[in-house]
C-alpha atoms as a PDB file:
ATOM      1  CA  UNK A   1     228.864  -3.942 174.404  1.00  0.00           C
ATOM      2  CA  UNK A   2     231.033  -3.874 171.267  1.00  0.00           C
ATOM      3  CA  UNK A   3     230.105  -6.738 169.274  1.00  0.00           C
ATOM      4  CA  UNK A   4     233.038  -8.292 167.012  1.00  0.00           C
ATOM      5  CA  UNK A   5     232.728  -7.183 163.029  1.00  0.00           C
ATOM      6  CA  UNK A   6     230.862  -9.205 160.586  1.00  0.00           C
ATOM      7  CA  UNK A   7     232.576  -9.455 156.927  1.00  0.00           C
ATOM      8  CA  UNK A   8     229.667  -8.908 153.372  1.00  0.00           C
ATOM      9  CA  UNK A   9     230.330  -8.183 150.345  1.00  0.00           C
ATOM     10  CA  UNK A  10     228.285  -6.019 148.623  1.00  0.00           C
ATOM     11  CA  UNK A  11     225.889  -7.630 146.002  1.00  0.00           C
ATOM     12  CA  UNK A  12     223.044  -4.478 144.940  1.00  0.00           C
ATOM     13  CA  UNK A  13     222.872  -0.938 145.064  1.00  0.00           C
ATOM     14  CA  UNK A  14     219.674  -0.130 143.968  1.00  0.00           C
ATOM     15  CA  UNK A  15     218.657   2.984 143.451  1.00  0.00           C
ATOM     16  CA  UNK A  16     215.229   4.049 144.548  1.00  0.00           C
ATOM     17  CA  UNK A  17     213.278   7.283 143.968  1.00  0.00           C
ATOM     18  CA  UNK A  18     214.251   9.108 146.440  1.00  0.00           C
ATOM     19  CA  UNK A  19     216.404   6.479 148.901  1.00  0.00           C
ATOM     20  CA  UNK A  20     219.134   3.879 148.233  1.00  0.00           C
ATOM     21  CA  UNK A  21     218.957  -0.298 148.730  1.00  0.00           C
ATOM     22  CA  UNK A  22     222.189  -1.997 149.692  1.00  0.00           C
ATOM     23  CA  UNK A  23     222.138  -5.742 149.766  1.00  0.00           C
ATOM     24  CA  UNK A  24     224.755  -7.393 151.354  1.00  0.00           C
ATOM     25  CA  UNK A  25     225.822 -11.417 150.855  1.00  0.00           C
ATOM     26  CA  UNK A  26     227.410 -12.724 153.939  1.00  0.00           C
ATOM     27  CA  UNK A  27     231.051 -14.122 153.260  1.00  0.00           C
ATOM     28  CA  UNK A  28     230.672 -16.507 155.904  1.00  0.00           C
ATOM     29  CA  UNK A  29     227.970 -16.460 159.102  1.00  0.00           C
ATOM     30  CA  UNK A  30     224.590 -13.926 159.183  1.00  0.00           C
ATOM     31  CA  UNK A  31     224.242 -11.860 161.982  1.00  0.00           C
ATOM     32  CA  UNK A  32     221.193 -12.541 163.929  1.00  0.00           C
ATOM     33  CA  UNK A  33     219.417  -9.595 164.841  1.00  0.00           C
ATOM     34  CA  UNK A  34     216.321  -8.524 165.629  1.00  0.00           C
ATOM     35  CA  UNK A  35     213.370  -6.253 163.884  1.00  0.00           C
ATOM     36  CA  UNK A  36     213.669  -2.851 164.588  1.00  0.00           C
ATOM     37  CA  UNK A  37     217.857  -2.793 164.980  1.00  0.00           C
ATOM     38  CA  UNK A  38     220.407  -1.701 163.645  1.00  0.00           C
ATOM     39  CA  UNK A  39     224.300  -2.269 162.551  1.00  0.00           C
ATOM     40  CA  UNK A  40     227.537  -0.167 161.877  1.00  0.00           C
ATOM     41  CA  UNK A  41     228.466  -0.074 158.281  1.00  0.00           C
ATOM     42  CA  UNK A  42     232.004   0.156 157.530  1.00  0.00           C
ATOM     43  CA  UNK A  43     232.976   0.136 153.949  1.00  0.00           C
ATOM     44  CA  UNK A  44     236.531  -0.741 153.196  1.00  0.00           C
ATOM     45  CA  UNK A  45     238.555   0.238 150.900  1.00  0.00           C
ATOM     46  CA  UNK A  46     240.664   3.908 149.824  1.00  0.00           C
ATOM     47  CA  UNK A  47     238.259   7.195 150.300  1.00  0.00           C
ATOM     48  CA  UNK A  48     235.898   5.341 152.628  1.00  0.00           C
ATOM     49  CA  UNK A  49     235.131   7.033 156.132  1.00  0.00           C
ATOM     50  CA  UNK A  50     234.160   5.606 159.547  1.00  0.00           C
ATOM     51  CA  UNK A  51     231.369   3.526 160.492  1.00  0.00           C
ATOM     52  CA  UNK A  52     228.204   4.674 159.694  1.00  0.00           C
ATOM     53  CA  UNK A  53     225.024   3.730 161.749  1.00  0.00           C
ATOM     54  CA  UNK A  54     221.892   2.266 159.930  1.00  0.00           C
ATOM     55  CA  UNK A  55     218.338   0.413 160.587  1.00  0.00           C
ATOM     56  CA  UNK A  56     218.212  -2.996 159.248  1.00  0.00           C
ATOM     57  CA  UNK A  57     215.430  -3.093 156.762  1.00  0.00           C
ATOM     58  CA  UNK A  58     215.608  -6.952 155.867  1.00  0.00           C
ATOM     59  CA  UNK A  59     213.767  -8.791 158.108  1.00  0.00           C
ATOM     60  CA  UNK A  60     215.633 -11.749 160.425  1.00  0.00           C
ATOM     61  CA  UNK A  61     216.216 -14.894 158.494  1.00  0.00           C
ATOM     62  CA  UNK A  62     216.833 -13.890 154.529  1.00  0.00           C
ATOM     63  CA  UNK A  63     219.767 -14.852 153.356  1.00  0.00           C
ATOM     64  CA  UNK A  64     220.641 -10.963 152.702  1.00  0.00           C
ATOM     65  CA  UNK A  65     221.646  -8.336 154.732  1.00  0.00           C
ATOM     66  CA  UNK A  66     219.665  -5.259 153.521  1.00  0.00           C
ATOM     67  CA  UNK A  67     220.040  -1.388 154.598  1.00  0.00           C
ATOM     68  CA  UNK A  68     217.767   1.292 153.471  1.00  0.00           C
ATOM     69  CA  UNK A  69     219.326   4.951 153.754  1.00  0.00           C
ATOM     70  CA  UNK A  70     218.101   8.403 151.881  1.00  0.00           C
ATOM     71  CA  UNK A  71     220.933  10.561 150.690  1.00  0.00           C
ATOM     72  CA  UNK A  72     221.639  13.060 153.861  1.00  0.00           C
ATOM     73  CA  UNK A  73     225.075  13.842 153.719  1.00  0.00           C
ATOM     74  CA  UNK A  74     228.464  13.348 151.867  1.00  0.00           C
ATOM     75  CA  UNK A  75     228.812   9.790 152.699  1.00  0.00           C
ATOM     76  CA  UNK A  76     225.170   8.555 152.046  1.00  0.00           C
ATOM     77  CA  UNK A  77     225.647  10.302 148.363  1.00  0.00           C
ATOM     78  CA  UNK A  78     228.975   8.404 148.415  1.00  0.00           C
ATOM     79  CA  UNK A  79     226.973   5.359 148.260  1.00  0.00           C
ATOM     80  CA  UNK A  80     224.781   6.145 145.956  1.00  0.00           C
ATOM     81  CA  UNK A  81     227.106   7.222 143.344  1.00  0.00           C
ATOM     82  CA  UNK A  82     230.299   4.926 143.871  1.00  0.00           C
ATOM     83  CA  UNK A  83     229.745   2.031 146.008  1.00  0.00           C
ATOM     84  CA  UNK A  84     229.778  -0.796 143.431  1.00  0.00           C
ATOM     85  CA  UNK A  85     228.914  -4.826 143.933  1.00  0.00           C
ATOM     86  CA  UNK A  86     232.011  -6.956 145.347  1.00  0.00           C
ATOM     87  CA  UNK A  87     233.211  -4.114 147.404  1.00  0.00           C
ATOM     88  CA  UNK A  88     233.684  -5.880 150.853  1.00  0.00           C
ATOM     89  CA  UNK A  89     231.687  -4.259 153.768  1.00  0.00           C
ATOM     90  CA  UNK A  90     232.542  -4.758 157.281  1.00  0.00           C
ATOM     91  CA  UNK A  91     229.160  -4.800 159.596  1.00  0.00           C
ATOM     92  CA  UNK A  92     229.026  -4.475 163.689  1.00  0.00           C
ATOM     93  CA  UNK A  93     226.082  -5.450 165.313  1.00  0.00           C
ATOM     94  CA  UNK A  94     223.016  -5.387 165.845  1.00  0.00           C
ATOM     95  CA  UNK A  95     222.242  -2.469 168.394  1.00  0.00           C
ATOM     96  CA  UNK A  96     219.137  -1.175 169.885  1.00  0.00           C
ATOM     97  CA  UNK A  97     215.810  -1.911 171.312  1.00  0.00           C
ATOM     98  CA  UNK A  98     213.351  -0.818 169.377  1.00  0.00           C
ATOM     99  CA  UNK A  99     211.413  -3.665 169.328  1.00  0.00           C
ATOM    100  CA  UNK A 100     208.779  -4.698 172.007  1.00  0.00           C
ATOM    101  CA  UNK A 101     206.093  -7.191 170.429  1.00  0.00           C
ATOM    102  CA  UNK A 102     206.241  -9.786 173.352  1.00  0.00           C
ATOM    103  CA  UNK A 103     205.493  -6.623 176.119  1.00  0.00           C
ATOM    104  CA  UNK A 104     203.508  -4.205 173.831  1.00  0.00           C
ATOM    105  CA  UNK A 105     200.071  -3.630 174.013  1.00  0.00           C
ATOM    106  CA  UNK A 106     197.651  -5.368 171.231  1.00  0.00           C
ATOM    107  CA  UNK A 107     196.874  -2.257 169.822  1.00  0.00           C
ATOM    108  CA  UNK A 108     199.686  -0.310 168.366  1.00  0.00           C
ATOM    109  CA  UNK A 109     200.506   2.486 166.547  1.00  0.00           C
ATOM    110  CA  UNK A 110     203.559   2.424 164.326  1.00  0.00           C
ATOM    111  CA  UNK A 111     204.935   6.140 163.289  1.00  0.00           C
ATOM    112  CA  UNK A 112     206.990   6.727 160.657  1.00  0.00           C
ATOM    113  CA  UNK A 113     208.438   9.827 159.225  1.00  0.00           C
ATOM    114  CA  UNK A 114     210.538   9.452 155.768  1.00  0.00           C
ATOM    115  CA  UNK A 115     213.632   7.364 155.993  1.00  0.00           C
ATOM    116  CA  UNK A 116     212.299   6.447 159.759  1.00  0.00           C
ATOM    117  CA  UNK A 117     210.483   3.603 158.087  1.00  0.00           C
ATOM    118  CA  UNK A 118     213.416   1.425 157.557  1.00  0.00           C
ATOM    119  CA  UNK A 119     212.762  -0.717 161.354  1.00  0.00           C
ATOM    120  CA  UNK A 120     208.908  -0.829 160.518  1.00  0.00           C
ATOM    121  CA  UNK A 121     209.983  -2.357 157.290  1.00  0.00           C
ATOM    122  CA  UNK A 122     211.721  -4.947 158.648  1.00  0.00           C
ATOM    123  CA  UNK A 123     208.957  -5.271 160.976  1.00  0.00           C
ATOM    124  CA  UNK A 124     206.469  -6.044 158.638  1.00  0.00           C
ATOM    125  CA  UNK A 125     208.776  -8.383 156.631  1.00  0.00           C
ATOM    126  CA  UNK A 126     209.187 -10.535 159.601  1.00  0.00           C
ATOM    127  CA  UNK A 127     205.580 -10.442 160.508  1.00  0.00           C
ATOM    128  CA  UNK A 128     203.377 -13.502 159.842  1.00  0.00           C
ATOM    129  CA  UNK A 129     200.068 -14.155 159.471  1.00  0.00           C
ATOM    130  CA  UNK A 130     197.985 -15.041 162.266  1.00  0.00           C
ATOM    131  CA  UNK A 131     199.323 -12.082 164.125  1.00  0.00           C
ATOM    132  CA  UNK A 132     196.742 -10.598 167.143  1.00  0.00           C
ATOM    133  CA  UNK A 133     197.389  -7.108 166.977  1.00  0.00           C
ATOM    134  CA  UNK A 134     195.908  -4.192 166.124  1.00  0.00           C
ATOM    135  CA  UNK A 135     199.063  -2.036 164.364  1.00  0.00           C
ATOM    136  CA  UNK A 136     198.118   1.473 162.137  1.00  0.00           C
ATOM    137  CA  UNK A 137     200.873   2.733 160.507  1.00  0.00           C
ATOM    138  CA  UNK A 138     201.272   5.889 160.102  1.00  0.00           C
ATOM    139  CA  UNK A 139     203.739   6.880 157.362  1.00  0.00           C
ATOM    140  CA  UNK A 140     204.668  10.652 157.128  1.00  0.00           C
ATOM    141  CA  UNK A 141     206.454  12.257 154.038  1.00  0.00           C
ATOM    142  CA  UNK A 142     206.425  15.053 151.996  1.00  0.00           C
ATOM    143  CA  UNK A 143     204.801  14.275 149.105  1.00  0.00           C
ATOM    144  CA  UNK A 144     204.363  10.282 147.603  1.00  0.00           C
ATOM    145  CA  UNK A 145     207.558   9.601 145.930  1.00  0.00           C
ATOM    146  CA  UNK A 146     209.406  10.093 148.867  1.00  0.00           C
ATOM    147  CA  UNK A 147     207.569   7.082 150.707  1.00  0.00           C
ATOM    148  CA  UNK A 148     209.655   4.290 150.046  1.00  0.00           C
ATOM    149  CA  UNK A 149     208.694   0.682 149.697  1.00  0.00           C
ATOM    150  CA  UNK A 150     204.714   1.925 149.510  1.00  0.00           C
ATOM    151  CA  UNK A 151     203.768  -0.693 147.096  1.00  0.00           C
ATOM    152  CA  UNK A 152     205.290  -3.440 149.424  1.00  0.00           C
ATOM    153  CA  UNK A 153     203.339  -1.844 152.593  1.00  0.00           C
ATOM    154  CA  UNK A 154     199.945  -1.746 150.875  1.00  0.00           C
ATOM    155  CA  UNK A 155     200.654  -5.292 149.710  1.00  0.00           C
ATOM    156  CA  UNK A 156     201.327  -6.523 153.264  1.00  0.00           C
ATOM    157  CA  UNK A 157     199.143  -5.107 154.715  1.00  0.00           C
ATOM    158  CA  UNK A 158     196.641  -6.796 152.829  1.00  0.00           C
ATOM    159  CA  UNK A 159     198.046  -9.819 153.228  1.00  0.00           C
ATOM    160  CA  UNK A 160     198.783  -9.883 156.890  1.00  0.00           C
ATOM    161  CA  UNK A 161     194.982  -8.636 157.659  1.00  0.00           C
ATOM    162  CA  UNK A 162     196.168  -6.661 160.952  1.00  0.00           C
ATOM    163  CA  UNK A 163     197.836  -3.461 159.352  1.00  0.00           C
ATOM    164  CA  UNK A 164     196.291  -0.324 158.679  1.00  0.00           C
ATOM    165  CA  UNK A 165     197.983   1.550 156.756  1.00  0.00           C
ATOM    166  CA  UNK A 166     197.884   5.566 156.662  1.00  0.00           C
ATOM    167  CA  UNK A 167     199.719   7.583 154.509  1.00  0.00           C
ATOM    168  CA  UNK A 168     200.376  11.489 155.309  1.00  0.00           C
ATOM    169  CA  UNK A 169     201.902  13.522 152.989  1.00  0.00           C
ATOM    170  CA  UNK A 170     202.290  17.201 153.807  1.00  0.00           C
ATOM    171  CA  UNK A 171     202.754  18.741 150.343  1.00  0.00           C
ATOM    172  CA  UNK A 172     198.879  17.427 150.380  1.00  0.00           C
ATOM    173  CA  UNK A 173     198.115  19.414 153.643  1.00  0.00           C
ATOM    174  CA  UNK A 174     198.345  15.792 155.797  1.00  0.00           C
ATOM    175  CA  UNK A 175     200.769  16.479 158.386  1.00  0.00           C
ATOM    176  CA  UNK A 176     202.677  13.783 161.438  1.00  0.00           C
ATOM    177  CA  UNK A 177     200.543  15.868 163.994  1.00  0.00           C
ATOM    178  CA  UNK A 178     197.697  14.348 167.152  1.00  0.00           C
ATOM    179  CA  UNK A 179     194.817  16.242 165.214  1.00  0.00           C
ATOM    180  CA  UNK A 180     195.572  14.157 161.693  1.00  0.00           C
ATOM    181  CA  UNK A 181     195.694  10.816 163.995  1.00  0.00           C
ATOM    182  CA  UNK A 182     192.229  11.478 165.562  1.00  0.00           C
ATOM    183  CA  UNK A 183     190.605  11.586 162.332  1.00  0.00           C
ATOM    184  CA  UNK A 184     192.352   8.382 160.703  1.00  0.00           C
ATOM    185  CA  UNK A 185     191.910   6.495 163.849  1.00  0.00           C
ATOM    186  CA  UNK A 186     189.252   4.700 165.148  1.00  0.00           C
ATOM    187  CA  UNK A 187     189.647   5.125 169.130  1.00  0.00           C
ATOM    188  CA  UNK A 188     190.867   7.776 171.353  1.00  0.00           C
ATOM    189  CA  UNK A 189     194.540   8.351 171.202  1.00  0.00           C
ATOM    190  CA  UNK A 190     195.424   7.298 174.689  1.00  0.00           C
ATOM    191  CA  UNK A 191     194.040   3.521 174.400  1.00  0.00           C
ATOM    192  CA  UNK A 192     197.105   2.940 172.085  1.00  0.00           C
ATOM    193  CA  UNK A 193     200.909   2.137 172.282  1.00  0.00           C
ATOM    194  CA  UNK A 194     203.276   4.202 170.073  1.00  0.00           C
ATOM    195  CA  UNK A 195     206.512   3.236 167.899  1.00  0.00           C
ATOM    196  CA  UNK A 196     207.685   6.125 166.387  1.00  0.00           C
ATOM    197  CA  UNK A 197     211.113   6.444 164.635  1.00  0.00           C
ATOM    198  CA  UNK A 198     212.045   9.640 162.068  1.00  0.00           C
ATOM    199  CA  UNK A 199     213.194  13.144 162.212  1.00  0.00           C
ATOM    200  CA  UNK A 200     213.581  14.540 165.791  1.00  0.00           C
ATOM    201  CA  UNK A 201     211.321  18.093 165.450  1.00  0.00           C
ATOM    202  CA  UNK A 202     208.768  15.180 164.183  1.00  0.00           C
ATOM    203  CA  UNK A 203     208.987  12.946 167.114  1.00  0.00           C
ATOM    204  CA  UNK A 204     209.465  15.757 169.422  1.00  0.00           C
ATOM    205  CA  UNK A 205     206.189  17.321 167.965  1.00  0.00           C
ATOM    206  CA  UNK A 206     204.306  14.426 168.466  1.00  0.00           C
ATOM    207  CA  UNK A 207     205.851  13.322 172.002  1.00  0.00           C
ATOM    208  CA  UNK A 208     204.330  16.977 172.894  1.00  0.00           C
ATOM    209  CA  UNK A 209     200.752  16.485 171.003  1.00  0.00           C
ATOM    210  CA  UNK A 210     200.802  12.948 172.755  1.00  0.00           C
ATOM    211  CA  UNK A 211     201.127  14.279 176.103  1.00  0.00           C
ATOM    212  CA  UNK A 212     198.496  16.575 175.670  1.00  0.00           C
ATOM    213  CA  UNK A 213     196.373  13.957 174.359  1.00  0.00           C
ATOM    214  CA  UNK A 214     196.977  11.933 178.207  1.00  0.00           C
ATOM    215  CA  UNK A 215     199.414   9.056 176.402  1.00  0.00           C
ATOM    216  CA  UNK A 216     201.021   8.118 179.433  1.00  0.00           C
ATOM    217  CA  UNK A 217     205.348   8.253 178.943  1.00  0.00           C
ATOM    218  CA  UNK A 218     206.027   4.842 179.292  1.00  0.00           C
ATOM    219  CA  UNK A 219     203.421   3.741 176.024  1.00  0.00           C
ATOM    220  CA  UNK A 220     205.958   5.385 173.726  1.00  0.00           C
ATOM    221  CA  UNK A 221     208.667   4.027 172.606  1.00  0.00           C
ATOM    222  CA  UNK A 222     211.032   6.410 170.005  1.00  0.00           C
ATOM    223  CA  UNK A 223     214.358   6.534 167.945  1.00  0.00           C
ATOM    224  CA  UNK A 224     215.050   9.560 165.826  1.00  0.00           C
ATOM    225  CA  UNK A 225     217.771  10.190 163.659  1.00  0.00           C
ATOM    226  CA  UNK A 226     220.345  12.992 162.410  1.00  0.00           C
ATOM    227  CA  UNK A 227     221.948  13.433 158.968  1.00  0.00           C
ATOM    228  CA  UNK A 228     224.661  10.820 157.851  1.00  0.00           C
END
């Protein structure tokens, strides 16, 4: 269903180590979406391009509208380098499902690979205390500057008392792989549900190494992403 355009103006561009924050102020109504989706981002305005598609990382209920994207293409690096505050944004949305906390399983395993973190962000924003599951979250990257928002997740974690968090970076030998998740993980790989949202040869890997490991098809739930 196409859902009817949402006017913001840009307020922040911040620029991250390796990923870029924009904050958007609603001109008039929020959108109400859930964790986990996302929104078309249409940027108006002279030498601006089509709608891009991007996770929400703000959780549901701030009075911003934030988007988390690492620079993968011409129009991502477009943002980064020119997009300046007051420039008015058009936003469509929310899409997606990736979001199943009232049918999931109590134990959980969250994967994330670079970028992919942006829904499990939001996730963990929304989250409140109090929570009775059982979530590990497994954050893949290539070395620990590229894992954004890491000080927030070890904070939250912390605080919320039901997230474990686990950290992989390969330039340290820790790969996204079924053998790295047995030995940060306290039960046997098919007893858990999977989220898992980042490069495709990633989740493909692991949608293989899961299947081997007798994690039935319909206890993971995926969204990968392409270059914008």
């Amino acid at each position: 269903m196409r859902r009817a355009a949402v006017r913001f103006t840009v307020e922040a561009v911040n620029a991250l180590e390796r990923a870029t924050e924009v904050v958007l102020k609603p001109v008039a109504d929020m959108i109400d979406f859930k964790p986990g989706q996302f929104a078309f981002v249409e940027v108006q305005g002279k030498g601006w391009s089509e709608p891009h598609p991007f996770t929400i990382s703000s959780a549901p209920g701030e009075d911003r509208l934030r988007f988390t994207m690492k620079v993968l293409g011409d129009w991502t690096r477009k943002v980064r380098e020119e997009l300046q505050p007051g420039r008015d944004v058009m936003v469509r949305g929310p899409y997606g499902r990736f979001d199943a906390a009232k049918t999931a399983g109590k134990k959980q395993i969250w994967l994330a690979g670079g970028i992919g973190l942006t829904p499990f962000a939001s996730k963990l924003r929304a989250m409140q205390p109090g929570d009775d599951r059982q979530i590990h979250l497994v954050y893949a990257a290539r070395e620990k500057q590229d894992a954004i928002f890491l000080d927030e997740l070890k904070a939250r974690a912390a605080e919320l008392g039901n997230i474990t968090l686990i950290p992989l970076f390969s330039e340290e030998g820790n790969f996204a792989r079924t053998d790295k998740m047995r030995e940060n993980l306290p039960d046997p790989l098919d007893t858990y549900e999977y989220f898992m949202c980042g490069p495709k040869p990633m989740i493909e890997g692991l949608m293989k190494g899961l299947k081997e490991e007798g994690v039935s098809r319909k206890n993971i739930h995926t969204e990968a992403f392409a270059l914008r």
